[in-house]
N, C-alpha and C. Protein backbone atom coordinates (compact mmCIF):
# COMPACT_ATOMS: atom_id res chain seq x y z
N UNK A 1 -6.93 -24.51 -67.73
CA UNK A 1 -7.30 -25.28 -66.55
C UNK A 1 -6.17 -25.30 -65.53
N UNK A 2 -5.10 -25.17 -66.30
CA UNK A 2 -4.10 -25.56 -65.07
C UNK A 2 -3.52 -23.91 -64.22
N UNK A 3 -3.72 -23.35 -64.78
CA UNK A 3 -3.76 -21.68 -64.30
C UNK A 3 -4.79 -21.71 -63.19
N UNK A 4 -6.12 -22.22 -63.60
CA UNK A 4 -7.25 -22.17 -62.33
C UNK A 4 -6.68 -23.11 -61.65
N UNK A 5 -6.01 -24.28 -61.74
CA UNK A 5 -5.15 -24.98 -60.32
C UNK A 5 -4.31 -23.78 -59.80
N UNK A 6 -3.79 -23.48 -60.09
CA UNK A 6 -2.58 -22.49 -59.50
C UNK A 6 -3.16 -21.82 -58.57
N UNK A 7 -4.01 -20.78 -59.09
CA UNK A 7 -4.95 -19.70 -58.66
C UNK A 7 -5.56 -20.69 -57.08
N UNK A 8 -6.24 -21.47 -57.38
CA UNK A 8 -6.78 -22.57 -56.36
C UNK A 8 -5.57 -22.71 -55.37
N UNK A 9 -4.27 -22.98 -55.75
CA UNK A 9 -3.15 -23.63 -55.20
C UNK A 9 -2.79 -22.25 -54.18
N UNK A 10 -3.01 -21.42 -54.84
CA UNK A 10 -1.76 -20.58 -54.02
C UNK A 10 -3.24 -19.95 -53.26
N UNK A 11 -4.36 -19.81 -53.70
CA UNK A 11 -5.20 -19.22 -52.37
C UNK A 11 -5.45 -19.97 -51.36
N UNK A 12 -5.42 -21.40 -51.33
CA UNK A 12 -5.23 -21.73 -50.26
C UNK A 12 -4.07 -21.94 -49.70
N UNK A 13 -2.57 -21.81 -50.22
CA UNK A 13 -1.53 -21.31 -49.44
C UNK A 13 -1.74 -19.95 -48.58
N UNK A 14 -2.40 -18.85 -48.97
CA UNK A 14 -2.58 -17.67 -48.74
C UNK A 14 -3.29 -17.61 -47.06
N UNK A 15 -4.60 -18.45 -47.32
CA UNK A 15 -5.36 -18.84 -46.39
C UNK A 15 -5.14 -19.40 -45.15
N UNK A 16 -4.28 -20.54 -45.81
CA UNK A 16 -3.01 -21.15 -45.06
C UNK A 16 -2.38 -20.38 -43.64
N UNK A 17 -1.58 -19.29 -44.44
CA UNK A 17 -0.63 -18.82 -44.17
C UNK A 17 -1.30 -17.64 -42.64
N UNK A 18 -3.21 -17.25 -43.30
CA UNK A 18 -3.33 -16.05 -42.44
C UNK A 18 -4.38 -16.55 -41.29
N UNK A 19 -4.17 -18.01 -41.57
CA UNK A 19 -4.75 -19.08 -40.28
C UNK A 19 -4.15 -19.12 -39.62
N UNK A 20 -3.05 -19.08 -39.42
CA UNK A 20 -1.76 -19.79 -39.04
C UNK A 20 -1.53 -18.43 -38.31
N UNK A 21 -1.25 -17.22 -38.86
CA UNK A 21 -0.59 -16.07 -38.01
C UNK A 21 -2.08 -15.78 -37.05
N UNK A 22 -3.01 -16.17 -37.85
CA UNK A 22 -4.53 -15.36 -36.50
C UNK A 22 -4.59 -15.69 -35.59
N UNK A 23 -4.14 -17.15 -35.41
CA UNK A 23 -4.08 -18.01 -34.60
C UNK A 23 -2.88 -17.80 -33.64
N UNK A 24 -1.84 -17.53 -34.25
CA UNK A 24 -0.47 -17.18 -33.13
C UNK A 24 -0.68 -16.15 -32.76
N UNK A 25 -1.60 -14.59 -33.41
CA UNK A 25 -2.01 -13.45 -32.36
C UNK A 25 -2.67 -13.70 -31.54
N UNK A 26 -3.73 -14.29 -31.85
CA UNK A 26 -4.77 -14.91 -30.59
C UNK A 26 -4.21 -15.75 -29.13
N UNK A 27 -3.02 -16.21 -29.72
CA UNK A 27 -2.74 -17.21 -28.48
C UNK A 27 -1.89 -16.06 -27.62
N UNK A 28 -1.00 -14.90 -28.57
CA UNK A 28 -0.68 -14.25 -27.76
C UNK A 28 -1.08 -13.05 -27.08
N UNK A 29 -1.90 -12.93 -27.66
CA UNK A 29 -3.39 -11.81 -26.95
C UNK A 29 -3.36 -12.48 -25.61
N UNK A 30 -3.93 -13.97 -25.87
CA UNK A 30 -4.70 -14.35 -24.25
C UNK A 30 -3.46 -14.66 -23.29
N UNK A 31 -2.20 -15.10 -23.55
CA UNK A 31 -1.18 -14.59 -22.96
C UNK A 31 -0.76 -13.33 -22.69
N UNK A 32 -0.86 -12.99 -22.84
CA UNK A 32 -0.72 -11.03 -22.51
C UNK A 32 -1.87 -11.08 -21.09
N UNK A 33 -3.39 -11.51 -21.58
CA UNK A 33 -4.04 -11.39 -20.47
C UNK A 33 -3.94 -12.32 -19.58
N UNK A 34 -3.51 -13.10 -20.00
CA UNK A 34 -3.21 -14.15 -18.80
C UNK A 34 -2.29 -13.87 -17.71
N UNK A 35 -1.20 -13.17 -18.61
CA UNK A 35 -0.74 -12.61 -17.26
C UNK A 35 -0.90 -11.48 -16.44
N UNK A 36 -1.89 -10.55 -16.95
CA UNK A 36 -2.28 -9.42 -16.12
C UNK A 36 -3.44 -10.32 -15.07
N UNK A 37 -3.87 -11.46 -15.34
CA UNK A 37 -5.03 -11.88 -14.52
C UNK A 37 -4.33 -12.79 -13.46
N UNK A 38 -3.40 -13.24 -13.71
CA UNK A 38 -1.87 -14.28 -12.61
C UNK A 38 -1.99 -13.20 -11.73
N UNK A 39 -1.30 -11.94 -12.25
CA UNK A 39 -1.02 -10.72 -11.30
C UNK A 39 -1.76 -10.59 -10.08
N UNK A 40 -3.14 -10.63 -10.72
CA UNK A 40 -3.95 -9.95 -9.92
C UNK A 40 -4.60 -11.03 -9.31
N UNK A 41 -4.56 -12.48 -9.30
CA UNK A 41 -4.84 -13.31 -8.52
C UNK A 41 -3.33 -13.63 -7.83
N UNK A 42 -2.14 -12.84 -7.95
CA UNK A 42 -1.30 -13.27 -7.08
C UNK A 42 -1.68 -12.23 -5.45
N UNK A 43 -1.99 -11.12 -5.68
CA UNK A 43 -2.03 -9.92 -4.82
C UNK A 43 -2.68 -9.99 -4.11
N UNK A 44 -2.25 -9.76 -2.78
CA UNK A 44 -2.61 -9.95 -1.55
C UNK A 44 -3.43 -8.08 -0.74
N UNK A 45 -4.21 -8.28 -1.34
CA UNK A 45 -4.82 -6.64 -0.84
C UNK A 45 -5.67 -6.34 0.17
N UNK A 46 -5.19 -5.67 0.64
CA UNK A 46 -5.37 -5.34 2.10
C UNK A 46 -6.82 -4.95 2.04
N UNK A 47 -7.94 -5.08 1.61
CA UNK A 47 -9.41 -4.71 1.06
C UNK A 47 -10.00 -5.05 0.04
N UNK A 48 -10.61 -4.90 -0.12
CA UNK A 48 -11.50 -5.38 -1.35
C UNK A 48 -11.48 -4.52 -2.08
N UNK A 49 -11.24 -3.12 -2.14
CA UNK A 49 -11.38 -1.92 -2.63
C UNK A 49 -10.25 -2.16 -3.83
N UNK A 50 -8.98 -2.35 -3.14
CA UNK A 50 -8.22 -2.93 -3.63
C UNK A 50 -8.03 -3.70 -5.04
N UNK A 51 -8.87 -5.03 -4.98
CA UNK A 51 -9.03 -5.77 -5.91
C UNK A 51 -10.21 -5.02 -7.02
N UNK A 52 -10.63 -4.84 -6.66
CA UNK A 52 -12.35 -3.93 -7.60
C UNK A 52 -11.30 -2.94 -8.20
N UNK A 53 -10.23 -2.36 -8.11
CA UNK A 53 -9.84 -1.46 -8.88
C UNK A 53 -9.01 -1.92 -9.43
N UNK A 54 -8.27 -3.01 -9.33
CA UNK A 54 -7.34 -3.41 -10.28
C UNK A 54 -8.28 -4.17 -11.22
N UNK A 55 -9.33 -4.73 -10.92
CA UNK A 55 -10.15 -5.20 -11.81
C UNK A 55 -10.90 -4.20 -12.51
N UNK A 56 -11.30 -3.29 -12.36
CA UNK A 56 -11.79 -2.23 -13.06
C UNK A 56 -10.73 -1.52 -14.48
N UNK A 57 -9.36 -1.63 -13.79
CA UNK A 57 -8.47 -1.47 -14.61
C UNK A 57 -8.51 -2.04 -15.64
N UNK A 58 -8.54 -3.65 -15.71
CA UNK A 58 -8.02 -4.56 -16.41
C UNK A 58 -9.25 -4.49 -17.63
N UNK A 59 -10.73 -4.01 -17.12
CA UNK A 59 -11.44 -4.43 -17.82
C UNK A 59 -11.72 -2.77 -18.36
N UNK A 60 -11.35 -1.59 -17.82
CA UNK A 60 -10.88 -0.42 -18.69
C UNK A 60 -10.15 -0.42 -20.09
N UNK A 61 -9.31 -1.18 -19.88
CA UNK A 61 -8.39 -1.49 -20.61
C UNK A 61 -8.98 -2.58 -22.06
N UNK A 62 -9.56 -3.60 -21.61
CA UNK A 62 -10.23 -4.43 -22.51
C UNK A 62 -10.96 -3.62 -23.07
N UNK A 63 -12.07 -2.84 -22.36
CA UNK A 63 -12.81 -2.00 -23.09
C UNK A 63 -12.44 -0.77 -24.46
N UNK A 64 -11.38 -0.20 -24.40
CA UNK A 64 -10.92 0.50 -25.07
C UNK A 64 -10.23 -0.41 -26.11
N UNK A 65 -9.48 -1.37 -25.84
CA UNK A 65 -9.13 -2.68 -26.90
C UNK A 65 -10.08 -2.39 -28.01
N UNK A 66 -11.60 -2.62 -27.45
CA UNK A 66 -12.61 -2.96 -28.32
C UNK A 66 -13.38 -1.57 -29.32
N UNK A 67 -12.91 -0.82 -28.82
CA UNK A 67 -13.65 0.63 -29.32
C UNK A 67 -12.58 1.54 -30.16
């Protein structure tokens, strides 16, 4: 019985542990995009053409992330 505590004990240390890091990639994923999206709401572009392609970029980019 006390072996199945252990077993119990340390998988949820385990669990613990890969909550904890998913969670600190995730926050720094959306930091990463957060600041490509600052960027591009800082920029002052002389057209619209302008913005549609840096946005096209950004979401080029997401896209391939995913594939």
């Amino acid at each position: 019985m006390a072996e199945m505590e252990q077993q119990a004990a340390l998988l949820k240390e385990i669990q613990m542990r890969f909550d904890r890091k998913l969670k600190e990639n995730e926050i720094s994923l959306l930091k990463y995009w957060k600041e490509h999206l600052d960027r591009v709401g800082a920029m002052k572009p002389e057209g619209i053409a302008a913005l549609q392609l840096q946005v096209r970029n950004i979401s080029g980019v997401l896209w391939q992330g995913n594939h």
